[in-house]
Protein backbone atom coordinates (compact mmCIF):
# COMPACT_ATOMS: atom_id res chain seq x y z
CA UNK A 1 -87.39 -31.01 -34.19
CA UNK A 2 -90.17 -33.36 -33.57
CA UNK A 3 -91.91 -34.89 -36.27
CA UNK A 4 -94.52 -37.06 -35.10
CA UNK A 5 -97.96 -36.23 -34.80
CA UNK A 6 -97.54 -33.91 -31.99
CA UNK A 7 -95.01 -32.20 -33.49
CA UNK A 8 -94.96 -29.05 -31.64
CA UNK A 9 -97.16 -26.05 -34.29
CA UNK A 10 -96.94 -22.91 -32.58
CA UNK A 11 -98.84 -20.16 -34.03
CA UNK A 12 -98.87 -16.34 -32.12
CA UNK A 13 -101.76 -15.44 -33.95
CA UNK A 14 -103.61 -18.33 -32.21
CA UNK A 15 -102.17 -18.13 -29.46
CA UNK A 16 -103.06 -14.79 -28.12
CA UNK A 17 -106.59 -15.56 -27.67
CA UNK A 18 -106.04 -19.13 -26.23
CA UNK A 19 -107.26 -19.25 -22.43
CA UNK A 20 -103.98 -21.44 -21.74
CA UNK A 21 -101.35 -21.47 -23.92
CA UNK A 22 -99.11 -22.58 -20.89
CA UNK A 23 -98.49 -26.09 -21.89
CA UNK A 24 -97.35 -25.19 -25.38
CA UNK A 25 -95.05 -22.37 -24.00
CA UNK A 26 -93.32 -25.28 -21.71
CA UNK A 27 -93.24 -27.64 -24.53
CA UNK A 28 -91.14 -24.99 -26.89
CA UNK A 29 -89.09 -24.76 -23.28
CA UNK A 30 -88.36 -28.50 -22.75
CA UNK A 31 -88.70 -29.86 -26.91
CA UNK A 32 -87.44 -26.85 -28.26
CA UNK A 33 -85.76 -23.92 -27.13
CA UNK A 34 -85.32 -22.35 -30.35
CA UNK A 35 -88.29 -23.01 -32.76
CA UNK A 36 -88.81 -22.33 -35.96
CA UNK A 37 -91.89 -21.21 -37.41
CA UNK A 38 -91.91 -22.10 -41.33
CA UNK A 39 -95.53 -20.59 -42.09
CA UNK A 40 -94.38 -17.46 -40.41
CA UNK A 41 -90.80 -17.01 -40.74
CA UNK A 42 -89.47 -16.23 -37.19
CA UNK A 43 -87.32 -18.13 -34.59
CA UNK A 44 -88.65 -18.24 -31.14
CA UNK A 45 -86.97 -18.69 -27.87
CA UNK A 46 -88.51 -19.47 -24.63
CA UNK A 47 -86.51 -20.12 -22.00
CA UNK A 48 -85.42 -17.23 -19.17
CA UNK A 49 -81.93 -17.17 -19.67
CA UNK A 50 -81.78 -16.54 -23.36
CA UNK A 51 -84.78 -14.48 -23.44
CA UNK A 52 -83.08 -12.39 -21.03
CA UNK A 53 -79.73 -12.56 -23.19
CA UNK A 54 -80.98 -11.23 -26.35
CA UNK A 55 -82.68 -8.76 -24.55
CA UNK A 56 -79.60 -7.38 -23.74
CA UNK A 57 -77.54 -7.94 -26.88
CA UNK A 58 -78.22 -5.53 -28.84
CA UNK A 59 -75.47 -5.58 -30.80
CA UNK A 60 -76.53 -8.73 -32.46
CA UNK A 61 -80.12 -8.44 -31.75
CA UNK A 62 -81.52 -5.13 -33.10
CA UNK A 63 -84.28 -3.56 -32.62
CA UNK A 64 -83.88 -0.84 -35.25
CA UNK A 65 -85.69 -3.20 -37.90
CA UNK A 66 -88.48 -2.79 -35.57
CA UNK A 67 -90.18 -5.15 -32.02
CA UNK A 68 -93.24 -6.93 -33.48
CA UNK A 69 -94.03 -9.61 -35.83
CA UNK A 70 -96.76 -7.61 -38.05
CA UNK A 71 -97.06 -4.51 -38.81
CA UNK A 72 -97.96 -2.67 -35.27
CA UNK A 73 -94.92 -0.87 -35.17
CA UNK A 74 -95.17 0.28 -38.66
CA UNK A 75 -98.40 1.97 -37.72
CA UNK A 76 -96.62 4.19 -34.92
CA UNK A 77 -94.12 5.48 -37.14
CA UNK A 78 -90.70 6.28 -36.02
CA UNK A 79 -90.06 6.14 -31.92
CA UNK A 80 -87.36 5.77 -30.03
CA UNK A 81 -87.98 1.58 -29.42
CA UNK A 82 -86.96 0.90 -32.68
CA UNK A 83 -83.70 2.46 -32.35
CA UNK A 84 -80.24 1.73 -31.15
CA UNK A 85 -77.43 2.89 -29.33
CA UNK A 86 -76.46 5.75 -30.32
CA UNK A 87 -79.88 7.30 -31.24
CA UNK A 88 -81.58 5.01 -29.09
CA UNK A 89 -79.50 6.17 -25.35
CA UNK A 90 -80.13 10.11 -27.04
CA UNK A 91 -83.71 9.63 -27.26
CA UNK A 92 -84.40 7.69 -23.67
CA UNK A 93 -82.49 10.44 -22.15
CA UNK A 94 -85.37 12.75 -22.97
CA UNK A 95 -87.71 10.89 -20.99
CA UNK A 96 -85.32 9.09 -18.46
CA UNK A 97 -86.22 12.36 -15.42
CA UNK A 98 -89.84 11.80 -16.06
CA UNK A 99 -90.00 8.02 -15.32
CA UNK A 100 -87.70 7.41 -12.44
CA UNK A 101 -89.62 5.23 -9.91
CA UNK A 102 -88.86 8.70 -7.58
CA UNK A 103 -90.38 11.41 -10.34
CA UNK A 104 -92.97 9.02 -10.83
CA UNK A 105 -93.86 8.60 -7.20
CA UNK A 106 -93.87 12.40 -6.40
CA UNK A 107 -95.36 13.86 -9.89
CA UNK A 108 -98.21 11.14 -9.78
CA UNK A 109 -98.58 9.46 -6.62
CA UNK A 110 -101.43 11.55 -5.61
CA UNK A 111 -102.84 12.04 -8.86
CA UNK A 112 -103.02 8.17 -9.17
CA UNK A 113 -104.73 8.03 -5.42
CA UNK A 114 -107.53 10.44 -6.52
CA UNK A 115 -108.19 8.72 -9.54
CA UNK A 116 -108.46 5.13 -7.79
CA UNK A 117 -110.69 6.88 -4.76
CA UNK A 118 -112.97 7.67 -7.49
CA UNK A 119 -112.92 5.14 -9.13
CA UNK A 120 -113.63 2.98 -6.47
CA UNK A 121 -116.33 5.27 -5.12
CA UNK A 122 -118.03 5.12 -7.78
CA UNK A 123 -118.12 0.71 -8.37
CA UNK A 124 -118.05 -0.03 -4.19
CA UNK A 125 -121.53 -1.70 -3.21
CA UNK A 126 -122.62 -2.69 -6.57
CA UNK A 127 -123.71 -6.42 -7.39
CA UNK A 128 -123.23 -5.95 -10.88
CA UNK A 129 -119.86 -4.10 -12.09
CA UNK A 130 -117.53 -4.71 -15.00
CA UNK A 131 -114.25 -3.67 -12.58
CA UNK A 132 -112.73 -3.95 -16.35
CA UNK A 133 -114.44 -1.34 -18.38
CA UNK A 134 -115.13 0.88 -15.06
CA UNK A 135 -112.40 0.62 -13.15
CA UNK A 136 -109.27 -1.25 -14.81
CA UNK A 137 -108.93 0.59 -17.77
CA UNK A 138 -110.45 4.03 -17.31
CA UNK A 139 -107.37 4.17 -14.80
CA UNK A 140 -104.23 4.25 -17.08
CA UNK A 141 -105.67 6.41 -19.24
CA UNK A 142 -106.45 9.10 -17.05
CA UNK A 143 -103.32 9.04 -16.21
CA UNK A 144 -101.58 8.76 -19.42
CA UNK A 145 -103.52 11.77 -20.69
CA UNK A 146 -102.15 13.82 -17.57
CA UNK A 147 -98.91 12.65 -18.48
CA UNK A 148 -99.10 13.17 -22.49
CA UNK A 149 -100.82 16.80 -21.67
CA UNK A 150 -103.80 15.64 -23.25
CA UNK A 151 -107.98 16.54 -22.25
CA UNK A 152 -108.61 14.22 -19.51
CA UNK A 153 -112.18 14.22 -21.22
CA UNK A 154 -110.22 12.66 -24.11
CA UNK A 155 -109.27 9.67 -22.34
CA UNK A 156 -112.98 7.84 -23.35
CA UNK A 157 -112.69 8.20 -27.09
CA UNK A 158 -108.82 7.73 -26.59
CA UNK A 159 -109.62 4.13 -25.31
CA UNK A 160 -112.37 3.82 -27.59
CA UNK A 161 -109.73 3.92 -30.68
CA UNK A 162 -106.75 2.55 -29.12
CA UNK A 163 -108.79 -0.74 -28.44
CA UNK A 164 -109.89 -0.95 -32.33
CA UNK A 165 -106.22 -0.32 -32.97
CA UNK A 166 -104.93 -3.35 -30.57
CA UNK A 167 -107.58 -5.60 -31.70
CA UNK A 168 -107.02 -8.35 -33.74
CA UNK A 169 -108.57 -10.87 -36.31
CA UNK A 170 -108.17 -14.39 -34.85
CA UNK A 171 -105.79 -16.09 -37.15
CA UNK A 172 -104.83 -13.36 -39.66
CA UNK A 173 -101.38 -11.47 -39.21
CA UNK A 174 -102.73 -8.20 -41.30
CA UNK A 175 -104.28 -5.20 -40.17
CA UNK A 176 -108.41 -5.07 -39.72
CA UNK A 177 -110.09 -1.89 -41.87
CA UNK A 178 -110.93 -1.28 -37.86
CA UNK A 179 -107.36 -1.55 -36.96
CA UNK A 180 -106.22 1.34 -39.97
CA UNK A 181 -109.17 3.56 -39.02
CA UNK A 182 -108.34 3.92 -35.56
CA UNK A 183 -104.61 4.66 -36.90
CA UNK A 184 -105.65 7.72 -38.86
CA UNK A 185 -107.47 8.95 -35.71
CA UNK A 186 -104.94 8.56 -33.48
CA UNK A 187 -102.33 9.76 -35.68
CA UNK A 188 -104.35 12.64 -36.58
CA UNK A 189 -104.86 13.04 -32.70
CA UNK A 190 -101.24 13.73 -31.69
CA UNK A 191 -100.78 15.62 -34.20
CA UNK A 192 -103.47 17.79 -33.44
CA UNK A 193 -102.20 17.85 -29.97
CA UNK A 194 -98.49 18.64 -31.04
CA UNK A 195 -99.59 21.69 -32.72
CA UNK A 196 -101.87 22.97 -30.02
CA UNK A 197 -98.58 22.22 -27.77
CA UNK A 198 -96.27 24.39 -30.03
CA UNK A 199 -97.83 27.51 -28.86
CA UNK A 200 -99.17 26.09 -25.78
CA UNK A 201 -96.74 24.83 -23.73
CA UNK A 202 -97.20 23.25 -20.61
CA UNK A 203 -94.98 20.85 -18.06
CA UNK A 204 -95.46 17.33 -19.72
CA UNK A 205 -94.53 15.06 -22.38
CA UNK A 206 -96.24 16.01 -25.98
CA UNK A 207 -94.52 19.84 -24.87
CA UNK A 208 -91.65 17.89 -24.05
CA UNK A 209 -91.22 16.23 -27.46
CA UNK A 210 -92.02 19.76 -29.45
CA UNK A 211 -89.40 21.67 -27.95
CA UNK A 212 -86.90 18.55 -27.92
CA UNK A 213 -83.75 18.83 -29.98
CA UNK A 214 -81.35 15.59 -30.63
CA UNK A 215 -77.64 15.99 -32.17
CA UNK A 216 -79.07 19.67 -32.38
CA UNK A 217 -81.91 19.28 -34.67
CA UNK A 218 -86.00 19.60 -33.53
CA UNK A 219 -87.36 15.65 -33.97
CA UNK A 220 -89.39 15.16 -37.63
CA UNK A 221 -92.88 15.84 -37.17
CA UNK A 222 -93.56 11.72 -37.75
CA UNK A 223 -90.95 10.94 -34.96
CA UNK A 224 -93.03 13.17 -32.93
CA UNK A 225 -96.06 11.41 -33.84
CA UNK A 226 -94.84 8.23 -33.53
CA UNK A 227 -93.37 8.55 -30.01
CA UNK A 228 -96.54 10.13 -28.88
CA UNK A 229 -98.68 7.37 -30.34
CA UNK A 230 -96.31 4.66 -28.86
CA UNK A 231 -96.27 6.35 -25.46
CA UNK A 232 -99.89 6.60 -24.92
CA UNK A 233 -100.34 3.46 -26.25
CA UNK A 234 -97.60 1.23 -24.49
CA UNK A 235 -98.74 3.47 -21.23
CA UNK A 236 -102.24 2.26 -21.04
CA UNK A 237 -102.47 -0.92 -22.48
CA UNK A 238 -99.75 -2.92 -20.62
CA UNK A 239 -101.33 -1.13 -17.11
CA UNK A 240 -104.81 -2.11 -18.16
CA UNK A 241 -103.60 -6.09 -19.23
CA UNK A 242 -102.05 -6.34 -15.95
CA UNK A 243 -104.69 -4.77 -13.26
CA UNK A 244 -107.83 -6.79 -15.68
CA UNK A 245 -105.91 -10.28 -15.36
CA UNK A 246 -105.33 -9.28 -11.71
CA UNK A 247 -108.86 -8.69 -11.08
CA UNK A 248 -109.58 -11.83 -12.84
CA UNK A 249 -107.07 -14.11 -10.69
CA UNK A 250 -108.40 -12.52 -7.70
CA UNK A 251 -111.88 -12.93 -8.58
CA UNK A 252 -111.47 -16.50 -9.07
CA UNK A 253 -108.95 -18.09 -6.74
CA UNK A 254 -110.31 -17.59 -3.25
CA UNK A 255 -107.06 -18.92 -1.85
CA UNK A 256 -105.38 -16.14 -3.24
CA UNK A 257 -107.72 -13.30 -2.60
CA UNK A 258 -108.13 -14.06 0.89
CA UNK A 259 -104.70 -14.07 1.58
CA UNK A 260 -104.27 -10.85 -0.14
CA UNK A 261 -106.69 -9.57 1.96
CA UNK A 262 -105.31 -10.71 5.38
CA UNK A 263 -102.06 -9.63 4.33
CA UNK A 264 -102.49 -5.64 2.47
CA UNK A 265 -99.06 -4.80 3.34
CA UNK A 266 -97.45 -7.27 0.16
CA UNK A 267 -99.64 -6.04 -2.16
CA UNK A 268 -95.93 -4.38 -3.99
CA UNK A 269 -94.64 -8.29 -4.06
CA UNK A 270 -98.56 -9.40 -5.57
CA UNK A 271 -97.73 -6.96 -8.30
CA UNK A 272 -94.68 -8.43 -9.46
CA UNK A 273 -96.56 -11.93 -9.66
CA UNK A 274 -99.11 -10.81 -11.43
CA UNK A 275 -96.76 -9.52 -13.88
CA UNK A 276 -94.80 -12.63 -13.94
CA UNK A 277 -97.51 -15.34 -13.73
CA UNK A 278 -99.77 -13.27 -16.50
CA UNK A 279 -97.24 -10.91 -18.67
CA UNK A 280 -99.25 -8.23 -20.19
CA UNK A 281 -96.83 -8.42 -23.40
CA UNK A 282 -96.23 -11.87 -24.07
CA UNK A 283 -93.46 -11.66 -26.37
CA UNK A 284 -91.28 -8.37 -28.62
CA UNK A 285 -88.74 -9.15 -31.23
CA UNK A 286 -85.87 -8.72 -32.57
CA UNK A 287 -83.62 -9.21 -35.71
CA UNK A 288 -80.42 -10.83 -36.15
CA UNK A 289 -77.51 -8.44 -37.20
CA UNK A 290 -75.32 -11.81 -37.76
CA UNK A 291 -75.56 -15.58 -37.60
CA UNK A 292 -75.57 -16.62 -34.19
CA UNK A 293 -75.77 -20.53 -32.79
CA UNK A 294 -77.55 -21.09 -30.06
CA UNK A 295 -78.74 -24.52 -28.65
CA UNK A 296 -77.41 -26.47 -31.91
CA UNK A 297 -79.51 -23.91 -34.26
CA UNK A 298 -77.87 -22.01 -36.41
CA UNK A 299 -79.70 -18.47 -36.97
CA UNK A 300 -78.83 -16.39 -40.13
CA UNK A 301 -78.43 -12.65 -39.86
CA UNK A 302 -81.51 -10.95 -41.00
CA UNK A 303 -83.65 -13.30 -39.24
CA UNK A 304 -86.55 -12.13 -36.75
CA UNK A 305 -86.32 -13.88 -32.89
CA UNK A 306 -89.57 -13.73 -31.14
CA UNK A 307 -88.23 -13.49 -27.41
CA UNK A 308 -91.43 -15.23 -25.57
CA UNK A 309 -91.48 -13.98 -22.20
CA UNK A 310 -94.30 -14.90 -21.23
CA UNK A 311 -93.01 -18.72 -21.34
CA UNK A 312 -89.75 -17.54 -19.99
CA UNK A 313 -91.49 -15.96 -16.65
CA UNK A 314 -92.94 -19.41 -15.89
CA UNK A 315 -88.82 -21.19 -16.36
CA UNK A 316 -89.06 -23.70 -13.56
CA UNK A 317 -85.36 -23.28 -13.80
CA UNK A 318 -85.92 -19.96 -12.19
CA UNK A 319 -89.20 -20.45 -10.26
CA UNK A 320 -90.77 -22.96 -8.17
CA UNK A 321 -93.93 -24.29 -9.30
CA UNK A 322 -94.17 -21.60 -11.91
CA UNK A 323 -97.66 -22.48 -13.23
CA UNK A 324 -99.64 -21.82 -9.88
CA UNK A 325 -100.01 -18.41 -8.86
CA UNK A 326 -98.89 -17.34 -5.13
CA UNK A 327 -98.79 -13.96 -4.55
CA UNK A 328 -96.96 -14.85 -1.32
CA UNK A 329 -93.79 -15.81 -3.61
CA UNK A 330 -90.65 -14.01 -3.03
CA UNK A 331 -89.99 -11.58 -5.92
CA UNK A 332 -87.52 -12.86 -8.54
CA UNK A 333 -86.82 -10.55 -11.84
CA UNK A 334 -88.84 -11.26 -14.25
CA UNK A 335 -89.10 -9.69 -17.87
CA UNK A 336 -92.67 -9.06 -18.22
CA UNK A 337 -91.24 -4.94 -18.82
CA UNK A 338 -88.11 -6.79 -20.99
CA UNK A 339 -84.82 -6.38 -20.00
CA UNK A 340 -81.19 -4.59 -21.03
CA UNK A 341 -81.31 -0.93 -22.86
CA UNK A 342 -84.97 -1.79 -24.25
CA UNK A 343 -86.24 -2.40 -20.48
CA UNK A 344 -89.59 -0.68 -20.44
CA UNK A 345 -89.17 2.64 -19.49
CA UNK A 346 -93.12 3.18 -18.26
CA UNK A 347 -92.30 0.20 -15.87
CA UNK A 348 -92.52 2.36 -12.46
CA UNK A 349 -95.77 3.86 -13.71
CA UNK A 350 -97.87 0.76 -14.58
CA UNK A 351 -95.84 -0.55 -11.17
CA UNK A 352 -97.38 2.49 -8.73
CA UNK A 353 -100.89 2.70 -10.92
CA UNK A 354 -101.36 -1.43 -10.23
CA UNK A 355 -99.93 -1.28 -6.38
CA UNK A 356 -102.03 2.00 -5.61
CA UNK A 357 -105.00 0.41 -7.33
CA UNK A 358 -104.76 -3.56 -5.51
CA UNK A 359 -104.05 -1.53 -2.18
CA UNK A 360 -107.44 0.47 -2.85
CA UNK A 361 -109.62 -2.99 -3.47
CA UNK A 362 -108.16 -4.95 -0.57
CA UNK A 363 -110.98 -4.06 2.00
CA UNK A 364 -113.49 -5.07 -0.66
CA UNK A 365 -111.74 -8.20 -1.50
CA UNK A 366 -114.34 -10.21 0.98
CA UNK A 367 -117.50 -9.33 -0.64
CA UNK A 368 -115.48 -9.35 -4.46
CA UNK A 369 -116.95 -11.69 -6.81
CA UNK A 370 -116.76 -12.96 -10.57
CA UNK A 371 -120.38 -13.09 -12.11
CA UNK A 372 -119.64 -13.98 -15.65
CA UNK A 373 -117.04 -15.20 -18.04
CA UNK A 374 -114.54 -12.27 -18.59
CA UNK A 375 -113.91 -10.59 -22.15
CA UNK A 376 -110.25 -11.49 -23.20
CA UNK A 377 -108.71 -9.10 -25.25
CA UNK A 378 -108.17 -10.41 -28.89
CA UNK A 379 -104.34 -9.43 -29.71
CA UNK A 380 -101.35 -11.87 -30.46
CA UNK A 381 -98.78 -10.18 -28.51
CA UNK A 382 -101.15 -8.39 -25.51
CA UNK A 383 -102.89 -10.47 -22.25
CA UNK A 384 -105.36 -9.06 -20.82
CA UNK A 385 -109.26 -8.49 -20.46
CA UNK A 386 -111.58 -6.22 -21.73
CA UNK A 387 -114.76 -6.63 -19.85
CA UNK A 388 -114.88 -8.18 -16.49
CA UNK A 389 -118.52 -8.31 -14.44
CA UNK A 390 -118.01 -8.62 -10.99
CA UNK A 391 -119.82 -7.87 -7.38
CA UNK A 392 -118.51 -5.80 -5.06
CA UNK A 393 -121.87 -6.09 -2.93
């Protein structure tokens, strides 16, 4: 490892907020592809091909020990992410018919279309809009409430607490008193919402997790919790990272926007580089189940990996000129939804929500504008924006 002065310090809890952390995620690519982090105990790889590896090796990467480096996961309480095979295959199968790219298309395409028309409808014309707070995020969560079975008139106070739960102190690895409040009101929301399901059934997925039985036996009333807590979280939040940094890459690279607009009908491929070139989730983890070598390093069992792929989508081993966004770019995979059993399996909804949505602001790319500094999102492990003023005069 270096030791000279700019020996290479990387720090996630800095890092999130940093406007371009780019240069530091290629110098843990080229200096060191498996870092050590002394002040926070983790190893950290970086580049695509052994991101993508441990992704896939679950066997000596688990995930049952749980995916984050604080205590995130802690606060969902027990869902099927932080589980293996067997439990792990048991509990995806549940979902699995609901999130097929085809179920998706045909249980939500439409839904998805009226909520975008409206959307737009309602921002198209203005000279002063935050396409963020009234377009990017309201979005996902209408749509994860019809999913979840939940109020659509919920989805306001369901952002409202689900953005005090993501956000985080600059610096500091614990929980915020905001950050444990909003936890008891979620919590105490899908649980309310379980209950009303139990003698109110209907066709989606808290109903679908009340009446569920694995090896035989109902789930625990804190698995059910803590799978609907992770779904409606991991359902909005990655959706709303990726169509906020969109909006902001468009906003600001005319190159880009105009070609998007002259060519509507690749908006599928622009998707993919958003995802790549900005990864809403920057980085999950996992812990050793042995000691395993890689590079030279030797990593003991029991030891967390923080898989970074948000430096591994910008490999130049894998892509050409990976730090400039071109939204004409072939797509390559990229692990911006992870990869192997753990591969995100909300990927073909954020996918159709973010294609349906670009494909909806394409006419108004022309007149679409920035007008002020956007509002990054303050979270270690999430990339996005919160508020994001724009023209669409």
């Amino acid at each position: 490892m270096p030791t000279d002065a700019t020996a290479l310090d990387f720090d996630p809890y800095l890092a999130g907020t940093d406007d371009d952390p780019y240069p530091t995620y290629s110098r843990l690519r080229e200096e060191e592809p498996v870092y050590y982090s002394r002040k926070h105990e983790f190893y950290l790889v970086s580049r695509f091909a052994d991101v993508q590896a441990i992704a896939r090796d679950w066997g000596r990467f688990t995930s049952a020990r749980g995916t984050d480096i604080d205590q995130t996961g802690e606060h969902f309480g027990p869902h099927f992410i932080n589980t293996d095979p067997p439990r792990h295959e048991t509990m995806r199968y549940l979902f699995q018919h609901r999130f097929s790219p085809k179920a998706v298309d045909e249980s939500l395409g439409s839904l998805i279309h009226d909520q975008v028309a409206q959307l737009v409808t309602r921002i198209e014309g203005s000279p002063n809009v935050d396409v963020g707070l009234e377009f990017a995020w309201p979005l996902p969560y209408a749509i994860a409430c019809s999913l979840m079975g939940f109020p659509s008139e919920d989805w306001q106070s369901l952002y409202d607490a689900s953005a005090r739960f993501d956000e985080r102190e600059v610096g500091n690895s614990a929980f915020s008193l905001a950050a444990e409040e909003a936890t008891a009101e979620l919590r105490n929301y899908v649980t309310e919402q379980a209950e009303y399901r139990r003698s109110h059934p209907g066709d989606d997925l808290m109903t679908l997790l009340v009446t569920a039985t694995v090896d035989g036996k109902p789930l625990a009333a804190d698995e059910i919790a803590g799978n609907a807590f992770m779904l409606m979280n991991a359902g909005t939040q990655t959706t709303g990272c990726l169509l906020t940094s969109a909006l902001v890459h468009l906003g600001s690279n005319q190159e880009q926007r105009t070609w998007l607009r002259r060519n509507p009908q690749h908006v599928k491929g622009a998707v993919e580089e958003f995802l790549r070139f900005e990864s809403p989730i920057q980085y999950f983890a996992r812990i050793t189940t042995q000691d395993v070598e890689l590079h030279g390093t030797r990593i003991p069992a029991g030891s967390r990996v923080v898989l970074l792929s948000g430096a591994a989508n910008r490999d130049p081993g894998i892509w050409t000129h990976p730090d400039r966004l071109d939204l004409s770019r072939d797509p390559h995979r990229h692990l911006a939804f992870g990869d192997g059993i753990h591969h995100c399996i909300g990927a073909p909804v954020a996918r159709l929500e973010a294609r349906i949505a670009l494909e909806a602001l394409v006419p108004h790319l022309e007149r679409f504008r920035l007008i002020g500094p956007p509002g990054r999102l303050r979270s270690h492990q999430l990339r996005g924006y919160v508020e994001v003023p724009a023209a669409l005069d």
